[in-house]
Protein backbone atom coordinates (compact mmCIF):
# COMPACT_ATOMS: atom_id res chain seq x y z
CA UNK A 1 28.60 -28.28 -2.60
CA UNK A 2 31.62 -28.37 -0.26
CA UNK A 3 31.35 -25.21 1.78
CA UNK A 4 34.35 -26.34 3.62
CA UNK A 5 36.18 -25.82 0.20
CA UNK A 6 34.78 -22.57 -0.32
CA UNK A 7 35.47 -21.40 3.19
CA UNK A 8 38.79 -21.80 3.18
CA UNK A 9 39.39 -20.67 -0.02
CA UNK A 10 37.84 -17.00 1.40
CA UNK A 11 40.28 -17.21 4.69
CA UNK A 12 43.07 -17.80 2.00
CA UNK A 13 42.24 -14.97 0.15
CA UNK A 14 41.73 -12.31 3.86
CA UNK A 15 45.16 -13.96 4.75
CA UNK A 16 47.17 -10.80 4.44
CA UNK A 17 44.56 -8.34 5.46
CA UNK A 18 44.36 -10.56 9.10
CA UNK A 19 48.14 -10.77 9.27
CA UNK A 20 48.01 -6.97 9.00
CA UNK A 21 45.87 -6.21 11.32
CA UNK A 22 47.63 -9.26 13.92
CA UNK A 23 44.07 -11.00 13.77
CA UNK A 24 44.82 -14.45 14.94
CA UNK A 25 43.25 -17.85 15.09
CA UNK A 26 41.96 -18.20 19.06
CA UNK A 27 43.19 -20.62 20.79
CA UNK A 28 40.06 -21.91 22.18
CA UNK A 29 37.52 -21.46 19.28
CA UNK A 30 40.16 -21.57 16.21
CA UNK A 31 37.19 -20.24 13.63
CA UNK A 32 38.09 -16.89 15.82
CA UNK A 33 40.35 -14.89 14.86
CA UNK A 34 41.48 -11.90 17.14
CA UNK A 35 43.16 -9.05 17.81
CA UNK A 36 43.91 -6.78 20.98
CA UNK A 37 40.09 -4.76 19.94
CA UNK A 38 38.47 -6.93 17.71
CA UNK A 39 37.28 -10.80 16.96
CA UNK A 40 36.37 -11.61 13.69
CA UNK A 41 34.48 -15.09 12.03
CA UNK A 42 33.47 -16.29 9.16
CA UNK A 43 30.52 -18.74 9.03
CA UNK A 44 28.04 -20.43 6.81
CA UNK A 45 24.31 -20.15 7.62
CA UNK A 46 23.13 -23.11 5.95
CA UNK A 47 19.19 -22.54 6.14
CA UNK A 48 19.31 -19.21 3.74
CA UNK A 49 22.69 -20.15 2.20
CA UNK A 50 25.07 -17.23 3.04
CA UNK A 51 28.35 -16.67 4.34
CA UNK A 52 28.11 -14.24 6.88
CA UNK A 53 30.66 -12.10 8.40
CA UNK A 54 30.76 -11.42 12.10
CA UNK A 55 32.48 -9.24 14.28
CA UNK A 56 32.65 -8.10 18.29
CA UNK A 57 34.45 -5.83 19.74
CA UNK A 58 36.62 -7.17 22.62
CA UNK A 59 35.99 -5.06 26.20
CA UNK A 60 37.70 -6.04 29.32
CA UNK A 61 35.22 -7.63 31.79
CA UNK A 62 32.26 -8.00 29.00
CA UNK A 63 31.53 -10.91 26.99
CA UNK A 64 32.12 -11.07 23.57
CA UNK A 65 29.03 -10.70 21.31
CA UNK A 66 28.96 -11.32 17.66
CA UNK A 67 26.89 -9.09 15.17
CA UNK A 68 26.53 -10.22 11.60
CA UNK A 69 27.99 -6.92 9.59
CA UNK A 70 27.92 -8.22 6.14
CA UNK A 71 26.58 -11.64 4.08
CA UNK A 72 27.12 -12.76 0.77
CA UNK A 73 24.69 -15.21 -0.78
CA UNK A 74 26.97 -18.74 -1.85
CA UNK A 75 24.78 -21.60 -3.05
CA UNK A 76 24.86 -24.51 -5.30
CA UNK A 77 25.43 -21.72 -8.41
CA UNK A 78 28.29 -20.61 -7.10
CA UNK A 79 31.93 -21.58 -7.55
CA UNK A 80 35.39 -20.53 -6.30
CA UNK A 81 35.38 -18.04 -9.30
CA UNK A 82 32.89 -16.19 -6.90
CA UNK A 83 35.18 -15.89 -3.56
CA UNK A 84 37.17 -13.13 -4.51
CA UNK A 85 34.67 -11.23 -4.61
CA UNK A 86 33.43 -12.11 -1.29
CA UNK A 87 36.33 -11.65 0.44
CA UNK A 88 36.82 -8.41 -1.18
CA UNK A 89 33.33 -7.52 0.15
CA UNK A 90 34.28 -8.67 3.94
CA UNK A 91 37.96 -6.80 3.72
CA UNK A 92 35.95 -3.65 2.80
CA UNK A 93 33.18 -4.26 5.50
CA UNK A 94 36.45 -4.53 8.13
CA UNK A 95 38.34 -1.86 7.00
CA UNK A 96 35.50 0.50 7.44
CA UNK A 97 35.00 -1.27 10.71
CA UNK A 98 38.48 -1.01 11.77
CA UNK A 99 38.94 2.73 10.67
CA UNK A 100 41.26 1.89 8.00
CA UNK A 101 41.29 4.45 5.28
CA UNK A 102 41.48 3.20 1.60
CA UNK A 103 43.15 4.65 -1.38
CA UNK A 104 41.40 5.81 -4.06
CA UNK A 105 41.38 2.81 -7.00
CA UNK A 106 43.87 3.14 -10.10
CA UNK A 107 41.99 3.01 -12.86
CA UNK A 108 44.06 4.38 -15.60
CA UNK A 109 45.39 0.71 -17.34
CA UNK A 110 41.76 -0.65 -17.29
CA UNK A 111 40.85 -0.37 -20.86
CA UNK A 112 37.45 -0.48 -22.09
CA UNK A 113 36.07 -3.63 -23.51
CA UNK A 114 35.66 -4.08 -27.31
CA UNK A 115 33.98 -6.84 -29.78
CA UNK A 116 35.38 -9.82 -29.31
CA UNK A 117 37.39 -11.88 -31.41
CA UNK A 118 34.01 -14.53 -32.03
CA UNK A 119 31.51 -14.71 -34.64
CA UNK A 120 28.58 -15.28 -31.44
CA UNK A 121 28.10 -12.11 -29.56
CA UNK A 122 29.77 -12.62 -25.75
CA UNK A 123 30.02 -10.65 -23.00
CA UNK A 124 32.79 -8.30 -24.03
CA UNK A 125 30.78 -7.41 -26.61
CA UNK A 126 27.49 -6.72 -25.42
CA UNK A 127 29.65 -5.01 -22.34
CA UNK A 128 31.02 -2.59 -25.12
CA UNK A 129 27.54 -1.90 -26.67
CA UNK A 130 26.18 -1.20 -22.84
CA UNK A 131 29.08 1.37 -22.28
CA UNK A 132 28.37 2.86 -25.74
CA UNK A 133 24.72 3.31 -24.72
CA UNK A 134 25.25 4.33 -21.17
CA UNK A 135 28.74 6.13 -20.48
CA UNK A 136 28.14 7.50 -17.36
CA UNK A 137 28.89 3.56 -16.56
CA UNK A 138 32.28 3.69 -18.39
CA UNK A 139 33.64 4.60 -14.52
CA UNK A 140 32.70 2.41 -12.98
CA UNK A 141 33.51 -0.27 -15.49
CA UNK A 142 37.13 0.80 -14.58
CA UNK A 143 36.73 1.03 -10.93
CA UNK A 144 34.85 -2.42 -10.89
CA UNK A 145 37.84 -4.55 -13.20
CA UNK A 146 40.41 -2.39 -10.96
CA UNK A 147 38.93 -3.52 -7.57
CA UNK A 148 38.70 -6.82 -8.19
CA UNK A 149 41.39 -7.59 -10.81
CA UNK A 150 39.01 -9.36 -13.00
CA UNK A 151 34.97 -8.49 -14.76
CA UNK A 152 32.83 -10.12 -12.56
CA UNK A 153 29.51 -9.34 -14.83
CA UNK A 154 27.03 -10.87 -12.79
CA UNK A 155 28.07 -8.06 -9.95
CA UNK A 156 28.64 -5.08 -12.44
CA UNK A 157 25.51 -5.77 -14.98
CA UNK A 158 22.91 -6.04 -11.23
CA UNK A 159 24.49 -3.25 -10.13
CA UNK A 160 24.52 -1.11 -13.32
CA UNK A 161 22.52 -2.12 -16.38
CA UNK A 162 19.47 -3.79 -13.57
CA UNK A 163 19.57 -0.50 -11.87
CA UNK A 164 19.33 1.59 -15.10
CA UNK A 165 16.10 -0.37 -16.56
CA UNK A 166 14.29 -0.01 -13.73
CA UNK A 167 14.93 4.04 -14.11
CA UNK A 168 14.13 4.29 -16.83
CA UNK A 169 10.98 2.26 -16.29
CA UNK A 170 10.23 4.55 -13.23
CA UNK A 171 10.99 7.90 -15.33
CA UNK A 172 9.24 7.09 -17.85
CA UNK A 173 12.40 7.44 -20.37
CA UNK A 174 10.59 6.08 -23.47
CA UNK A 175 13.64 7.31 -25.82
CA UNK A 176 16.33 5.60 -24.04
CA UNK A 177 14.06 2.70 -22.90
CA UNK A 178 13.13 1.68 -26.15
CA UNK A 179 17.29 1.61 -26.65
CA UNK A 180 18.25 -0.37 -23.66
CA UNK A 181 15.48 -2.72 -24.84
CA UNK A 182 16.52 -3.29 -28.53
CA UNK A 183 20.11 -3.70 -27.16
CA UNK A 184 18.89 -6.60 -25.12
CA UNK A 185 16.85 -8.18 -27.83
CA UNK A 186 19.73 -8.12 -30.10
CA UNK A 187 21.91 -10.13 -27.40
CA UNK A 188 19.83 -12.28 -25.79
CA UNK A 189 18.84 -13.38 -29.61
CA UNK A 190 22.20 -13.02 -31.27
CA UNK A 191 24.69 -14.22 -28.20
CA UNK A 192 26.09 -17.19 -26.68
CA UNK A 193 24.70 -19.22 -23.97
CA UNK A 194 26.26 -16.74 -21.26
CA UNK A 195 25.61 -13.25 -22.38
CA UNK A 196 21.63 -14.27 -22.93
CA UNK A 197 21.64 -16.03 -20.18
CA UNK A 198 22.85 -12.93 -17.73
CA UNK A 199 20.27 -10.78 -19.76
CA UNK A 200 17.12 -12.33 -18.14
CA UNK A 201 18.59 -13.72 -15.14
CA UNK A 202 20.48 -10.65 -13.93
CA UNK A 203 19.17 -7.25 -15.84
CA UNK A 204 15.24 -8.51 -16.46
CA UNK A 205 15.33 -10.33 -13.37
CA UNK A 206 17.51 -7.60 -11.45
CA UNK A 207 14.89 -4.81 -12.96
CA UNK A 208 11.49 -6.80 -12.26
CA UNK A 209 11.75 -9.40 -9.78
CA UNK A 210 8.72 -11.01 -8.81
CA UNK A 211 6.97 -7.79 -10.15
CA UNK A 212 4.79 -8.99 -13.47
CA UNK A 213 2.76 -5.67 -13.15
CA UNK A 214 5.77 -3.71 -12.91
CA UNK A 215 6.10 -5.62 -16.60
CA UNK A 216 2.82 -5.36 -17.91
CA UNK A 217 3.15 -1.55 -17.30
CA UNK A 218 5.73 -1.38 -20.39
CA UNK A 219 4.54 -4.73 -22.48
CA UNK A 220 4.43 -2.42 -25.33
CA UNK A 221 8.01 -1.94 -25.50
CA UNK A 222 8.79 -5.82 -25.11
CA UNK A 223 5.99 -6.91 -28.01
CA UNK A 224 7.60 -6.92 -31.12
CA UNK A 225 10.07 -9.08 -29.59
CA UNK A 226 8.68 -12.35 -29.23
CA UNK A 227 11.57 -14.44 -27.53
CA UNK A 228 12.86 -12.11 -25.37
CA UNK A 229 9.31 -11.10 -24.20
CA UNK A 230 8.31 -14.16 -23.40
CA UNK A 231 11.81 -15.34 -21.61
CA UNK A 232 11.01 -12.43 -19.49
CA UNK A 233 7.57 -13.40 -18.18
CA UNK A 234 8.78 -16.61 -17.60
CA UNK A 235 11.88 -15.48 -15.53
CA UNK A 236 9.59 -12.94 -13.44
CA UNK A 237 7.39 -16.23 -12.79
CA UNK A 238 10.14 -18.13 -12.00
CA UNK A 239 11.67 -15.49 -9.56
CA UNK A 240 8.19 -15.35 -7.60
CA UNK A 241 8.74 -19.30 -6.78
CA UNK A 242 12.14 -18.84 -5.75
CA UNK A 243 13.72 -16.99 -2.76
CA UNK A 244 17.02 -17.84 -3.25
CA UNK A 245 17.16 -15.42 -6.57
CA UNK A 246 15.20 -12.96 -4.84
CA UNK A 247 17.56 -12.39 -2.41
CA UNK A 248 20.26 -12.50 -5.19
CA UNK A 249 19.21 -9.99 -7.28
CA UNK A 250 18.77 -7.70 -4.17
């Protein structure tokens, strides 16, 4: 993986935020970049695979100490389709920082995804089916494809549909679990490649984790469907052996 690729791809994409705010490269450590309050840096952390975003605040007389203030996992999975959305994470994580105030995002062009034009279920589809099921997501469908100009699913499904399983595991929802859970049979069986693939990566793994008890505690509901049950135990198994999708699908 060529981080240097990746890293510069993320400065390219902060270029106009730092010209903004007259952050510029120092002339003695030129991964600095620096205005009249604040110096800013970007850097890899190789050992748990993150960029990490670090900032000081510049003081006459003090030296200049760096805290971390945000981190995005970026590993071998990863590709420059994922940057945007890192950068977008760091320009939000320094305009809070720097007291900038944002506006509120348009989102009255984003439409609503539909089926597809595809005889194999994708990810528009079962995205339309989700939004059906679960409208109170329809928002921030918009706001997501608004923000960052694009439907990064991996994001929105980890930080919605993940979320939702696991409350309606915890509440005891048996109505609307039984739903959600017939919705991702029908997918995970009945879709491409990509669309099953994000069900028991990101939503089972996003709801469960490492946590098999967590799964055994609503087995019942997963049964009657034979390959998606036992995908699911082996993903949960899989996730206990690896950190790096832990911290992922944090």
């Amino acid at each position: 993986m060529d981080i240097n690729k990746y890293y510069d791809e993320i400065l390219m994409a902060l270029k106009e935020f730092y010209e903004s705010q007259d952050l510029k490269p120092s002339a003695d450590a030129p991964e600095i970049y620096m205005n009249q309050k604040h110096a800013v840096k970007i850097a890899y952390n190789y050992d748990k695979k993150l960029f990490e975003l670090k900032v000081a605040e510049i003081k006459e007389g003090q030296a200049v100490e760096f805290n971390t203030v945000a981190s995005w996992l970026f590993d071998e999975n990863h590709t420059s389709r994922d940057v945007k959305a890192v950068a977008i994470d760091f320009e939000d994580t320094l305009k809070s920082i720097f007291g900038i105030k944002t506006s509120k995002v348009n989102t009255k062009d984003v439409s609503l995804p539909t089926k597809a034009d595809s005889d194999t279920p994708n990810i528009d589809a079962f995205t339309g089916k989700f939004l059906k099921l679960f409208p109170e997501y329809k928002d921030t469908y918009r706001e997501h494809v608004s923000k960052y100009g694009e439907f990064l699913y991996v994001d929105f499904f980890k930080n919605t549909a993940a979320v939702k399983l696991r409350e309606l595991i915890e509440n005891k929802d048996k109505s609307k679990l039984i739903k959600m859970i017939d919705l991702l049979n029908e997918f995970y069986t009945e879709g491409d490649s990509k669309v099953s693939h994000m069900i028991v990566v990101v939503i089972i793994g996003g709801a469960f984790g490492s946590d098999m008890a967590k799964f055994e505690s609503v087995k019942e509901y997963f049964n009657e469907y034979t390959h998606l049950n036992s995908a699911s135990r082996a993903m949960i198994q899989y996730i206990a052996k690896n950190k790096k999708l832990q911290k992922m699908l944090k």
